[in-house]
C-alpha atoms as a PDB file:
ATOM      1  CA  UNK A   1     -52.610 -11.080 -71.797  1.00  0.00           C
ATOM      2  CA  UNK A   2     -52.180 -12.823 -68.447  1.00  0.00           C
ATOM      3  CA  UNK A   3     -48.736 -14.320 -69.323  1.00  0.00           C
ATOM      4  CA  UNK A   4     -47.784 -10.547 -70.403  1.00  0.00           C
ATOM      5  CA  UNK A   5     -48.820  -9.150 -67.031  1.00  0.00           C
ATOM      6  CA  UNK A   6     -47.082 -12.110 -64.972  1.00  0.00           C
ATOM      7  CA  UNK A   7     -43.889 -11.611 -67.032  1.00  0.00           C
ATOM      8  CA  UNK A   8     -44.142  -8.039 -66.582  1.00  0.00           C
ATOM      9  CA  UNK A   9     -44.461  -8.637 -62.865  1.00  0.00           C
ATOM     10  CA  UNK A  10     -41.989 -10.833 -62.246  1.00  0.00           C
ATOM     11  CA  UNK A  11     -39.319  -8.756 -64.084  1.00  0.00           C
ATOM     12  CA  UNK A  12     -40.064  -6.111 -61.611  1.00  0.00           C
ATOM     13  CA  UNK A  13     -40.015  -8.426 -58.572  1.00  0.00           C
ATOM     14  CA  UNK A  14     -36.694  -9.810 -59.625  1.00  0.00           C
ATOM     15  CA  UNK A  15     -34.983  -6.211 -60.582  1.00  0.00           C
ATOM     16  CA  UNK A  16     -35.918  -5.145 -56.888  1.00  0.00           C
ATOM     17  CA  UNK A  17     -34.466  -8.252 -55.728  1.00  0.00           C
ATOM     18  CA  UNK A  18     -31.097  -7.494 -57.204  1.00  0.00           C
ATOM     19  CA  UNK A  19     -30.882  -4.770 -55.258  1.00  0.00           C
ATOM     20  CA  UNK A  20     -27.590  -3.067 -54.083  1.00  0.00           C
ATOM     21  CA  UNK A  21     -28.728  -1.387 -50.391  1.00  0.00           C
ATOM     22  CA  UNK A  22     -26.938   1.152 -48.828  1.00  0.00           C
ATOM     23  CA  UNK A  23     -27.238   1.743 -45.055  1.00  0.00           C
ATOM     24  CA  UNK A  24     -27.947   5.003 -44.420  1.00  0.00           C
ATOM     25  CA  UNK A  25     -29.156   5.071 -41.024  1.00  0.00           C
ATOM     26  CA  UNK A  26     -29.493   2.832 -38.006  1.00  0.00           C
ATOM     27  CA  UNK A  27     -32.111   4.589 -35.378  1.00  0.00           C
ATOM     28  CA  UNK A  28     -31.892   4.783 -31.649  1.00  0.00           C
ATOM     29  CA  UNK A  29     -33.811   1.179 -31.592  1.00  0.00           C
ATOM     30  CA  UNK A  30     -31.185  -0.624 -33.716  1.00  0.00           C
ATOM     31  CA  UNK A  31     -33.497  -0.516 -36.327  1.00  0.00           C
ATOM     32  CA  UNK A  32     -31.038   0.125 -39.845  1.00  0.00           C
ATOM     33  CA  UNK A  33     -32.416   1.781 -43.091  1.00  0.00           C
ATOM     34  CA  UNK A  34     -30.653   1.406 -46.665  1.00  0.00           C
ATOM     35  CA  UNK A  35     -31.544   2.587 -49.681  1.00  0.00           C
ATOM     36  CA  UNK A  36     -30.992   0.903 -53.189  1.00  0.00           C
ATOM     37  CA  UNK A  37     -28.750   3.991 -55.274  1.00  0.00           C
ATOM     38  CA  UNK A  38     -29.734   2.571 -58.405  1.00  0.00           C
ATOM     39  CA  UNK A  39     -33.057   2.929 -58.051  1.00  0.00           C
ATOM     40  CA  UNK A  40     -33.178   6.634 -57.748  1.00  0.00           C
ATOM     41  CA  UNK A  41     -35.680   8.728 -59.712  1.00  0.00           C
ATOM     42  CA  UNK A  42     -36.186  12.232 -60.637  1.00  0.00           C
ATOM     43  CA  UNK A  43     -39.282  13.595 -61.893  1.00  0.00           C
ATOM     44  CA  UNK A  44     -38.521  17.349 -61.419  1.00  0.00           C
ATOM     45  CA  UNK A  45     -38.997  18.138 -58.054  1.00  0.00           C
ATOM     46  CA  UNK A  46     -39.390  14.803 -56.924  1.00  0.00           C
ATOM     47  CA  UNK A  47     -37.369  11.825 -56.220  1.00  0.00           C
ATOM     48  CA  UNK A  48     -38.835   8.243 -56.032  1.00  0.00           C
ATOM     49  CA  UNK A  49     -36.302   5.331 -54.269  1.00  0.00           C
ATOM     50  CA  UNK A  50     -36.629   1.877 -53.179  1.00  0.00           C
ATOM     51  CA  UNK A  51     -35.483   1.805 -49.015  1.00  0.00           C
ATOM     52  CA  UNK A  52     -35.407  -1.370 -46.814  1.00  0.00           C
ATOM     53  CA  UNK A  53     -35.536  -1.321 -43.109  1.00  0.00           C
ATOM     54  CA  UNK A  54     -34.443  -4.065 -41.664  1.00  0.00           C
ATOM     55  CA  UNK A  55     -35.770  -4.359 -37.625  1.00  0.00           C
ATOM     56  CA  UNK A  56     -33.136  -5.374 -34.953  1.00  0.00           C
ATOM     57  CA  UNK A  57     -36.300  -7.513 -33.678  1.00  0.00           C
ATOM     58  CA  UNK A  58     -39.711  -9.067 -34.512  1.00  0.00           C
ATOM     59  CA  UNK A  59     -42.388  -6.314 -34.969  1.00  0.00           C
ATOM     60  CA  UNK A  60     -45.703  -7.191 -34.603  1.00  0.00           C
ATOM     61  CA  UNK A  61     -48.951  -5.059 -36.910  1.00  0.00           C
ATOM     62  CA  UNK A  62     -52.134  -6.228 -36.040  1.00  0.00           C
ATOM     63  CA  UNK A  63     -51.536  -9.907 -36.172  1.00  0.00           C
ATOM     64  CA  UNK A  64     -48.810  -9.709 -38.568  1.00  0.00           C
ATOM     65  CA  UNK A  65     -45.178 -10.166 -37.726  1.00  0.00           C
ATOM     66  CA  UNK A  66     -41.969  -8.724 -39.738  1.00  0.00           C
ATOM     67  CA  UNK A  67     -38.682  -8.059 -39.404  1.00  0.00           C
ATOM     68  CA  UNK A  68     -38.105  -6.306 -42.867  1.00  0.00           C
ATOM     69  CA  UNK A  69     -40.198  -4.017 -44.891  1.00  0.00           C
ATOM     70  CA  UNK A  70     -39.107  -2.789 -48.383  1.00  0.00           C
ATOM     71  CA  UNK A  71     -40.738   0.110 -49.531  1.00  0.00           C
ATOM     72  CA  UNK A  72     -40.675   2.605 -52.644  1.00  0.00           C
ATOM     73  CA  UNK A  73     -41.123   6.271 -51.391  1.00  0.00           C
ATOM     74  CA  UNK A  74     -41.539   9.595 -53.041  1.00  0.00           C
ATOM     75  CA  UNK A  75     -39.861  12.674 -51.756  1.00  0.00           C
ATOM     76  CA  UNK A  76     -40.577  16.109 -52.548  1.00  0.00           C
ATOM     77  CA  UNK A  77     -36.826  17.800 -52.661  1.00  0.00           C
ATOM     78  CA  UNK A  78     -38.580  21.087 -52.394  1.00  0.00           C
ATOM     79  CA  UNK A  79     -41.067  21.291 -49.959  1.00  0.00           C
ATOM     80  CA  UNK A  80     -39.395  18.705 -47.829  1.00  0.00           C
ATOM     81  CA  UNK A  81     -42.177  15.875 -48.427  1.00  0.00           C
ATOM     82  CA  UNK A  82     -42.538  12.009 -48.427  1.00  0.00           C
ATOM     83  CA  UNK A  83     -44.986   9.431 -49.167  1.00  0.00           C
ATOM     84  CA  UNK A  84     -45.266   5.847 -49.381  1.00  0.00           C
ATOM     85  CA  UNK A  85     -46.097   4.548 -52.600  1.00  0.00           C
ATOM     86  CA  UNK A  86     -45.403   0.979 -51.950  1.00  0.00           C
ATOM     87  CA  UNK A  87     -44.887  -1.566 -49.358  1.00  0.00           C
ATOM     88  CA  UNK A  88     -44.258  -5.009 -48.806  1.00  0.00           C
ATOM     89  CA  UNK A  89     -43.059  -6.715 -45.190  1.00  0.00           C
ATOM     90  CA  UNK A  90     -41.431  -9.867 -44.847  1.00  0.00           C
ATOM     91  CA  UNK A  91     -40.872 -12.511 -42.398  1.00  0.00           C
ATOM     92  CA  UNK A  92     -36.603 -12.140 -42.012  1.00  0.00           C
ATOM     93  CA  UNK A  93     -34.099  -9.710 -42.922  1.00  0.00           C
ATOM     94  CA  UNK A  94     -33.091  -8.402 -45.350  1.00  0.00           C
ATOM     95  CA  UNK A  95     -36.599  -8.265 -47.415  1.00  0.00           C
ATOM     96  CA  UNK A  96     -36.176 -12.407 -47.652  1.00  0.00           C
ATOM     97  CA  UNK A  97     -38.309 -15.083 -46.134  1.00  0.00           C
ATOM     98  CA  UNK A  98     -42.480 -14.562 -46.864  1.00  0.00           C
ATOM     99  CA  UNK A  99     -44.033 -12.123 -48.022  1.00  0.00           C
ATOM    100  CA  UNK A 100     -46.458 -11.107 -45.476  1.00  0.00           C
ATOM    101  CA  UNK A 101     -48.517  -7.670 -47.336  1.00  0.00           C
ATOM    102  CA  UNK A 102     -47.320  -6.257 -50.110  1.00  0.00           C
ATOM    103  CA  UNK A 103     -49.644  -3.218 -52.324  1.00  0.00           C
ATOM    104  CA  UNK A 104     -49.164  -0.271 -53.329  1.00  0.00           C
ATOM    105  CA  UNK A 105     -50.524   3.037 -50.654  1.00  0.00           C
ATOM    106  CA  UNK A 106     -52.695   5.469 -51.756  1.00  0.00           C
ATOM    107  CA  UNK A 107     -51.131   8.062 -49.400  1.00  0.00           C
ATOM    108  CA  UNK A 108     -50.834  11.911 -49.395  1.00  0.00           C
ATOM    109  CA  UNK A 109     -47.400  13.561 -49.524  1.00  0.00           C
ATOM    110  CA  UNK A 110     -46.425  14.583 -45.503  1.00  0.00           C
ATOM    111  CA  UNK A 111     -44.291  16.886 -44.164  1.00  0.00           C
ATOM    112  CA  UNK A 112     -40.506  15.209 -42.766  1.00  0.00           C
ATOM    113  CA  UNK A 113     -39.501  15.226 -39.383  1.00  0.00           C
ATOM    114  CA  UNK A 114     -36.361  16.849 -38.771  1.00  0.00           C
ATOM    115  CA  UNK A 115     -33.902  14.189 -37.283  1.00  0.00           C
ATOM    116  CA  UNK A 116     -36.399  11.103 -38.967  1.00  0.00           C
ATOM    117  CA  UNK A 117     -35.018   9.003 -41.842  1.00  0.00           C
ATOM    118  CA  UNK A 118     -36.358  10.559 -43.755  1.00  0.00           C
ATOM    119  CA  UNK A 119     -34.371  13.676 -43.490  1.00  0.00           C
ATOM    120  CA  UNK A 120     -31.513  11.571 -43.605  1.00  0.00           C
ATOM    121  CA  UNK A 121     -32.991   9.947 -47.096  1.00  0.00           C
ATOM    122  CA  UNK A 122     -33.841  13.573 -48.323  1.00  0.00           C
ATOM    123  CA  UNK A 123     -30.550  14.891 -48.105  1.00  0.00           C
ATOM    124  CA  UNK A 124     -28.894  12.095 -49.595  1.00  0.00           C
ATOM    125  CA  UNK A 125     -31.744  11.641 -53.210  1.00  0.00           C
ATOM    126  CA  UNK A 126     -32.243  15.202 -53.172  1.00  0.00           C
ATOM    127  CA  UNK A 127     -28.571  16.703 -53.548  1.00  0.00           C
ATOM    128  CA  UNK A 128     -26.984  13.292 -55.468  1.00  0.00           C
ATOM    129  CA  UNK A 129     -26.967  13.454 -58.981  1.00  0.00           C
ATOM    130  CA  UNK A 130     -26.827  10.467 -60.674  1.00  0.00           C
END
């Protein structure tokens, strides 16, 4: 059972890893989102997609310090929603170097800025068909 759930695990690691990103947004701090196309999903309403933002410098949480965090989110194309599902930070660019947290967030939906990233990420998932 162990070996099942390690092989199942890294499989998924090392399909994220392949990623293709996207840029679809640099912010007014030089900090650049992408998104990875291929890993769009549609469950009616929603859409859930693997994003990496990649910061221009060093950020510092607590006593944890990243430059990259890869994360999968959940949008709600109709109500204009997001939520993080899962996130893991790393030490470089990219989403390379170590691993600093990774799990996945047991987060409500919440409403999108207008102007955020997220805006920007809505109206790309939510009027792309794949």
């Amino acid at each position: 059972m162990r070996k099942l759930i390690l092989m199942m695990f890294l499989f998924g690691v090392s399909s994220i890893a392949h990623a293709t990103w996207e840029k679809f947004e640099m912010d007014g701090n030089g900090d650049t989102s992408y998104l990875d196309k291929s890993s769009i999903r549609r469950y009616g309403d929603k859409v859930k997609v693997y994003v990496l933002v990649d910061a221009r410098q060093i950020e510092t949480v607590g006593n944890d310090k990243y430059r990259s965090i890869k994360s999968e989110l959940e949008l709600d194309c109709t109500r204009s929603l997001v939520r993080v599902a899962y996130l893991s930070m790393y030490t470089d660019k990219m989403a390379s170097g170590i691993i600093i947290k990774f799990g996945a967030l047991d987060r409500e939906l919440e409403p999108i800025e207008e102007g955020s990233p997220s805006a920007t990420l809505l109206s790309l998932v939510c009027t792309t068909r794949q």
